[in-house]
Every structure is written in C-alpha cells, then in structure tokens.
PDB file of N, CA and C in Angstrom:
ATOM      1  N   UNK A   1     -28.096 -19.501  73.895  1.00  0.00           N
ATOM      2  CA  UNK A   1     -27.560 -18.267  74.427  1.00  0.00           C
ATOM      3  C   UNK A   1     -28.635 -17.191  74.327  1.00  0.00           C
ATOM      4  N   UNK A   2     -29.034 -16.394  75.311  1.00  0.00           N
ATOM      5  CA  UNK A   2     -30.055 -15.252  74.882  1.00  0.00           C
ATOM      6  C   UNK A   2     -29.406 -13.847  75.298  1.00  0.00           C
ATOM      7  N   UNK A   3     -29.725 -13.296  74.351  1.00  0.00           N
ATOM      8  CA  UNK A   3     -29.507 -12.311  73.978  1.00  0.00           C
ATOM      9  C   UNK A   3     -30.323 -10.934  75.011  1.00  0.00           C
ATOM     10  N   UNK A   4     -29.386 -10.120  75.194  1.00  0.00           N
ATOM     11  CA  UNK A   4     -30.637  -8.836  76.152  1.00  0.00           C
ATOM     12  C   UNK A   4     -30.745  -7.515  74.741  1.00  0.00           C
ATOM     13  N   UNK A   5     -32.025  -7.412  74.748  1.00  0.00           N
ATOM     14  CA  UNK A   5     -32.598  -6.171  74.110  1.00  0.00           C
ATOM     15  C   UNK A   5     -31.608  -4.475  74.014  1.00  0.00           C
ATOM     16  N   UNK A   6     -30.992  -4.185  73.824  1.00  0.00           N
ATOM     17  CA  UNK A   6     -30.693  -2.746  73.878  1.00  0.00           C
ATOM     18  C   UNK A   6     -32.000  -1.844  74.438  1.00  0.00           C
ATOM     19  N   UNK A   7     -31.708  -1.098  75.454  1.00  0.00           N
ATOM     20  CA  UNK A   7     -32.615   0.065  75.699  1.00  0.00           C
ATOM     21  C   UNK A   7     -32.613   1.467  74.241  1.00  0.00           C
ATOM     22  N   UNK A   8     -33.470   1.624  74.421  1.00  0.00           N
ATOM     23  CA  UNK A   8     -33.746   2.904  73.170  1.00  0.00           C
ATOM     24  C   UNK A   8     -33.545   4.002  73.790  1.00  0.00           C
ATOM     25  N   UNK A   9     -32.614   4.791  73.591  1.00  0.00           N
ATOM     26  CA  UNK A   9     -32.817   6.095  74.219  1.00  0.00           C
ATOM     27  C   UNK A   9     -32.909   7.618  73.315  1.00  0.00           C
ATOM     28  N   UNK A  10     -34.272   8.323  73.453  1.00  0.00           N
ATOM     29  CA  UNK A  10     -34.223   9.484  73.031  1.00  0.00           C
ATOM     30  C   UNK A  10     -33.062  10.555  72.715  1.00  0.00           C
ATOM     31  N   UNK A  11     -32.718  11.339  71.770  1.00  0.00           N
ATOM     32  CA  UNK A  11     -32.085  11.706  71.656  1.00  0.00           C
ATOM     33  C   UNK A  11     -31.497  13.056  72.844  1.00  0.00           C
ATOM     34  N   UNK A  12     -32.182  13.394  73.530  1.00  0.00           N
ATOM     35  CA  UNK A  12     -32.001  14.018  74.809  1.00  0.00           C
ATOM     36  C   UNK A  12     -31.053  13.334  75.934  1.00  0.00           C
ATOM     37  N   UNK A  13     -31.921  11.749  76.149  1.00  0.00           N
ATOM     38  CA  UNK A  13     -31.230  10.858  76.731  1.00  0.00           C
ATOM     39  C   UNK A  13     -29.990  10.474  76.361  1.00  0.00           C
ATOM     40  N   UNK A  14     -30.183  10.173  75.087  1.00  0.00           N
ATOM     41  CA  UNK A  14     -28.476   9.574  74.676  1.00  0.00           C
ATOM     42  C   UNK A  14     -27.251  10.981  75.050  1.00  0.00           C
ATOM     43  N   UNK A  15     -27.672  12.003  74.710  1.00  0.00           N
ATOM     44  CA  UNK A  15     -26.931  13.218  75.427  1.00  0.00           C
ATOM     45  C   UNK A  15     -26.467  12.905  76.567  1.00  0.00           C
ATOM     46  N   UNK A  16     -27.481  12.687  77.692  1.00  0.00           N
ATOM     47  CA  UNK A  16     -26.818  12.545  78.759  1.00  0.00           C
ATOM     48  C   UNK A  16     -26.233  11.408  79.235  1.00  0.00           C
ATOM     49  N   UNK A  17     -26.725  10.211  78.593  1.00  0.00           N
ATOM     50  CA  UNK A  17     -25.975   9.216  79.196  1.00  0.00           C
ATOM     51  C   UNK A  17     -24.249   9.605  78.377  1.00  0.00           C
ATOM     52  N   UNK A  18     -24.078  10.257  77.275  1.00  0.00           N
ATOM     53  CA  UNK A  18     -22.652  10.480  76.838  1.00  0.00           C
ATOM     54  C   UNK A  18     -22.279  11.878  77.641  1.00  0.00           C
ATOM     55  N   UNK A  19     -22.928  12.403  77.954  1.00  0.00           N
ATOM     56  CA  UNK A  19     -22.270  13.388  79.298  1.00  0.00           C
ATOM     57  C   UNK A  19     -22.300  14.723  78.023  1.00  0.00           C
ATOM     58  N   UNK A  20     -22.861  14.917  77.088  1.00  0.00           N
ATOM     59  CA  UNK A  20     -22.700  15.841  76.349  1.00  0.00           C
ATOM     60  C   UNK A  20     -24.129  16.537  76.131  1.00  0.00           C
ATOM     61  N   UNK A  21     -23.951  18.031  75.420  1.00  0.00           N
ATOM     62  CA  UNK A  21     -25.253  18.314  75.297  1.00  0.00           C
ATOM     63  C   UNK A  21     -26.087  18.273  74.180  1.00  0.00           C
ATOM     64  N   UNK A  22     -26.889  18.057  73.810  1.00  0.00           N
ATOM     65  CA  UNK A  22     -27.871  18.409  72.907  1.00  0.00           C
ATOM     66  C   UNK A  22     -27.307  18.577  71.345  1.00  0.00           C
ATOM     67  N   UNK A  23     -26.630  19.404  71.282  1.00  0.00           N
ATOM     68  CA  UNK A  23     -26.129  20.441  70.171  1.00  0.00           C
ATOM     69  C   UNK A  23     -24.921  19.559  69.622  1.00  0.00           C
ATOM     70  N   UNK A  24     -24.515  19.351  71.106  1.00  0.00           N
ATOM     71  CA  UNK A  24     -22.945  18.342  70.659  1.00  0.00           C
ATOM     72  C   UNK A  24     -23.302  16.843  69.892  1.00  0.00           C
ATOM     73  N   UNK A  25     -24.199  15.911  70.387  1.00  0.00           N
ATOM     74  CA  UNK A  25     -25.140  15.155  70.040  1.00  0.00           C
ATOM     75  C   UNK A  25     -25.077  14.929  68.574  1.00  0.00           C
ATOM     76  N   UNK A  26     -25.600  15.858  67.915  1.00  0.00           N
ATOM     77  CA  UNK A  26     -26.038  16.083  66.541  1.00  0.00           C
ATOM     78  C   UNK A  26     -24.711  16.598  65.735  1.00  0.00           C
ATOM     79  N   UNK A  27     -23.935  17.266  66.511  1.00  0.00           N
ATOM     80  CA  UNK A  27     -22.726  17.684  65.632  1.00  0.00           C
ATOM     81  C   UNK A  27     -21.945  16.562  65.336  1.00  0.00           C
ATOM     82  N   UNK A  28     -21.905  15.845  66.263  1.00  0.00           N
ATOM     83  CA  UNK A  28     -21.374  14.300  66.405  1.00  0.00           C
ATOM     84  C   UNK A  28     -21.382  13.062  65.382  1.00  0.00           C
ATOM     85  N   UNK A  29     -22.993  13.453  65.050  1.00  0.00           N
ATOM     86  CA  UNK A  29     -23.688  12.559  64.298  1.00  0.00           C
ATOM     87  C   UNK A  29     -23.613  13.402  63.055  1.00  0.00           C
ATOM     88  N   UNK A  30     -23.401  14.709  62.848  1.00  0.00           N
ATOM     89  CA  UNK A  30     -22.699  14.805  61.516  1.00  0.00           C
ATOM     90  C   UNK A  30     -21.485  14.747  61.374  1.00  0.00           C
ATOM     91  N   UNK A  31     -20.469  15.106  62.299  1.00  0.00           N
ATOM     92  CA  UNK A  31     -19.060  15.441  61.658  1.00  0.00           C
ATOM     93  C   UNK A  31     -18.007  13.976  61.797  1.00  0.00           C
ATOM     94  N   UNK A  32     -19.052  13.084  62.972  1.00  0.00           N
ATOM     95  CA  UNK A  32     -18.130  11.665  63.189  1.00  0.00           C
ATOM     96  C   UNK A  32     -18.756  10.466  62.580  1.00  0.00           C
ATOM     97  N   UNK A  33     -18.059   9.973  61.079  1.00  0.00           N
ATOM     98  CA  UNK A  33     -18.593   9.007  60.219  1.00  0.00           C
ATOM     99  C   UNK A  33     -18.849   7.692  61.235  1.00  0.00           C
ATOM    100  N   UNK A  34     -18.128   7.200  62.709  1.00  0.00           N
ATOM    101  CA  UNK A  34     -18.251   6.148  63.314  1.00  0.00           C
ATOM    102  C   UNK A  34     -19.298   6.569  64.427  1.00  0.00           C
ATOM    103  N   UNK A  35     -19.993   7.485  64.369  1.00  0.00           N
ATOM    104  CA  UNK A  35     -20.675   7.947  65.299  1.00  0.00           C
ATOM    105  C   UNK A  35     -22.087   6.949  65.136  1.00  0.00           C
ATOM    106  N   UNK A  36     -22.680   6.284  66.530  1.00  0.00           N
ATOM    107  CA  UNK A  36     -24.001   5.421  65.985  1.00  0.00           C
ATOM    108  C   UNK A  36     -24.831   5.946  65.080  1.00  0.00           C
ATOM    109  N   UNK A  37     -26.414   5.445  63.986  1.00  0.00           N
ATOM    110  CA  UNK A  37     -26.735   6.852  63.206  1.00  0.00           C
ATOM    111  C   UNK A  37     -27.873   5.913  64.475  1.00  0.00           C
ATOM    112  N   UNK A  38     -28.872   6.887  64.193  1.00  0.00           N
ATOM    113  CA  UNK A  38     -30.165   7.231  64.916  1.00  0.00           C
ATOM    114  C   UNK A  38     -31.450   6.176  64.401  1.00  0.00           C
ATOM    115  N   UNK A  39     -31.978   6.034  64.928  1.00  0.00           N
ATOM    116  CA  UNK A  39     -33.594   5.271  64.337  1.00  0.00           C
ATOM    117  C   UNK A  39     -34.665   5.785  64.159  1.00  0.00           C
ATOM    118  N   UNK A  40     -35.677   6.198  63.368  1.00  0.00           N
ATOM    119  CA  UNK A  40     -36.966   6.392  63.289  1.00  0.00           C
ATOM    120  C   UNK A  40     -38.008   5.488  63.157  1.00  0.00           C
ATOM    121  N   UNK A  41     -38.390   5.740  64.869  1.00  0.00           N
ATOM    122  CA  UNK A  41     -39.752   4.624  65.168  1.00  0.00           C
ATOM    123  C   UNK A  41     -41.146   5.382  64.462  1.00  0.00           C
ATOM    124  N   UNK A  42     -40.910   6.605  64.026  1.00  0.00           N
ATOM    125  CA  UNK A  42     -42.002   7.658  63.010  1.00  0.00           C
ATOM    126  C   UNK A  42     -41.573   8.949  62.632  1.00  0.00           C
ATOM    127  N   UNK A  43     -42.342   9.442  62.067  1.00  0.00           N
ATOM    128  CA  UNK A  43     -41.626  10.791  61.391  1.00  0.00           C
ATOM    129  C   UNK A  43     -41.189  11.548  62.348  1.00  0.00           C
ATOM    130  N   UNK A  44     -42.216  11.603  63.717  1.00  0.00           N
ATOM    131  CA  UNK A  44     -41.532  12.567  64.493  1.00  0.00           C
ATOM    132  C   UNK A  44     -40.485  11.956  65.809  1.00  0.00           C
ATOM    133  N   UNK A  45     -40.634  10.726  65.614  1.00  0.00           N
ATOM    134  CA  UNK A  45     -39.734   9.971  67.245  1.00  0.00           C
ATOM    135  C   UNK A  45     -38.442   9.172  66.705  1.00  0.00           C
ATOM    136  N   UNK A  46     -37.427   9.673  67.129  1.00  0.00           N
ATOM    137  CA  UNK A  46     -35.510   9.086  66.941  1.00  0.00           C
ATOM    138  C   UNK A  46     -35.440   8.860  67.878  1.00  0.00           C
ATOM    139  N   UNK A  47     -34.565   7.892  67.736  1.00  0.00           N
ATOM    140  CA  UNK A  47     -33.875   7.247  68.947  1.00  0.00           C
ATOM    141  C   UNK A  47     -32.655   6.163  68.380  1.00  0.00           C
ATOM    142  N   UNK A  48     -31.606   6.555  69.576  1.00  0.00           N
ATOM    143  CA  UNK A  48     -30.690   5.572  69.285  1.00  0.00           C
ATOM    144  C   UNK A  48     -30.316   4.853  70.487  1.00  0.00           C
ATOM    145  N   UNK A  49     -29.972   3.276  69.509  1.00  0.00           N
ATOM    146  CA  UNK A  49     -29.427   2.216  70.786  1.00  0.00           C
ATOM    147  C   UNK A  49     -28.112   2.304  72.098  1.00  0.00           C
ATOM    148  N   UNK A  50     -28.384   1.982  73.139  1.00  0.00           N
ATOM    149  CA  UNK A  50     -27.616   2.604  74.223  1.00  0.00           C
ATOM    150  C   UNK A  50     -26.185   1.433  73.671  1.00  0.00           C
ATOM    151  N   UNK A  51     -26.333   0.262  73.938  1.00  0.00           N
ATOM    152  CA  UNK A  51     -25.415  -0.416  73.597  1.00  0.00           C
ATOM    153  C   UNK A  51     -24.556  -0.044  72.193  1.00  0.00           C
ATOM    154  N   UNK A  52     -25.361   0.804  71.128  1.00  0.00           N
ATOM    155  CA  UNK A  52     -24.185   1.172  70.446  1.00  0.00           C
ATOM    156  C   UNK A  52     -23.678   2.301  70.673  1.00  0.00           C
ATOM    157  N   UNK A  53     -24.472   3.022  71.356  1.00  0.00           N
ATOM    158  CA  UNK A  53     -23.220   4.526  72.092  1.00  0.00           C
ATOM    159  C   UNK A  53     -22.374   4.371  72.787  1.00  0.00           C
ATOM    160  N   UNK A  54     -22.911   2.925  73.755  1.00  0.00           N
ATOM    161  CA  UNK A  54     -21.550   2.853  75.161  1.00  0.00           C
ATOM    162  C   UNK A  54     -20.533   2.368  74.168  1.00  0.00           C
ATOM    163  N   UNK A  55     -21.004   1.116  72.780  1.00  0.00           N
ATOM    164  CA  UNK A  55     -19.633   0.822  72.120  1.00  0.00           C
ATOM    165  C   UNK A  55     -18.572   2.522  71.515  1.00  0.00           C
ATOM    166  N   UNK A  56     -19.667   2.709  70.820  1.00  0.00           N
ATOM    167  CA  UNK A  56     -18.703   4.037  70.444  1.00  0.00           C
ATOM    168  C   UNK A  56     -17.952   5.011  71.782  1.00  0.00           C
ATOM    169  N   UNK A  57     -18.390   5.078  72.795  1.00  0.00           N
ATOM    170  CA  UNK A  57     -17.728   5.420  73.689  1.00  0.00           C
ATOM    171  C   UNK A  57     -16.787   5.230  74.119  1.00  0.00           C
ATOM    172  N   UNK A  58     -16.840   3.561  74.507  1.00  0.00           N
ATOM    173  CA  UNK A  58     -15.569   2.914  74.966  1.00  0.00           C
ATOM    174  C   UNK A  58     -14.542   3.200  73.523  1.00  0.00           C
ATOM    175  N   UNK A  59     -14.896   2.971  72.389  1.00  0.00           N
ATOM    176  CA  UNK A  59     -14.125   2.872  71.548  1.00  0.00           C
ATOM    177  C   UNK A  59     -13.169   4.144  71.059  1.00  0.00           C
ATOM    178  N   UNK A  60     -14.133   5.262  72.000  1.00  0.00           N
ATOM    179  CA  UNK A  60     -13.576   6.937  71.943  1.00  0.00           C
ATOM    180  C   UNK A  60     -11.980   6.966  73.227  1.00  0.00           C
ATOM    181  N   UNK A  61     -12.570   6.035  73.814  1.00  0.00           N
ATOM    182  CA  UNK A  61     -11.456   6.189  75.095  1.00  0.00           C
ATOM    183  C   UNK A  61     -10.516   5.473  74.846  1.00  0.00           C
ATOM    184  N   UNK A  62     -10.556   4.139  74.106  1.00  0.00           N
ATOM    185  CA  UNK A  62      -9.593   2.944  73.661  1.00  0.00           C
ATOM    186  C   UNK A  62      -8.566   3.936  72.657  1.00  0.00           C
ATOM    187  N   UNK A  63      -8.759   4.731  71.815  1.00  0.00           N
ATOM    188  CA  UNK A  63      -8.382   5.955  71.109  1.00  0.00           C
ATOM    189  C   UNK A  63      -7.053   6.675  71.669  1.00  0.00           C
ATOM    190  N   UNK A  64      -7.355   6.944  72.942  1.00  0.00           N
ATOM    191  CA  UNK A  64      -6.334   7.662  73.726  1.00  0.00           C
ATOM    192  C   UNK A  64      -5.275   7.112  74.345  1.00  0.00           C
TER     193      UNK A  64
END
C-alpha cells in the first residue's frame, strides 16, 4: 500500500486553506487543545500538515 506525503503548508497558507485569518490561526492553536500543533523545520520556518488541518476541519463540521 503506499502512502502520499502530506503537503507542508506555511502558516499563512494553512490560514487560507481554513478560510481564516492570520490572527485567528494562532488563537486557534492556543485556545483549541484538538487544534493540529505546528512543526519547526528551524528556528525561524513553521509549518503545519495540510492533511491534519483538513482532518481537524472535517472534524469541526462533523461537530454540528
């Protein structure tokens, strides 16, 4: 079975692919304990996996 890679997306990016902004992003990632956490590829570059935002996404809508 093979497996596909997750895309990495900047934290700008992951904003928009969740339709939110910037600010919201980070509030997210503090105030929601199931919220994906982030990666550091170096001190100055984060990024988080798309496949675990779309999960937390879908899992925001399954909610309602």
């Amino acid at each position: 079975m093979q497996t596909q890679a997750s895309k990495s997306l900047r934290p700008k990016q992951a904003a928009e692919f969740l339709g939110i902004g910037l600010s919201s992003l980070w509030r997210k990632l503090k105030d929601e304990p199931t919220f994906p956490r982030p990666r550091k590829l170096s001190e100055r570059v984060t990024y988080f996996l798309e496949s675990e935002l779309a999960d937390w996404r879908d899992s925001q809508s399954a909610r309602f």
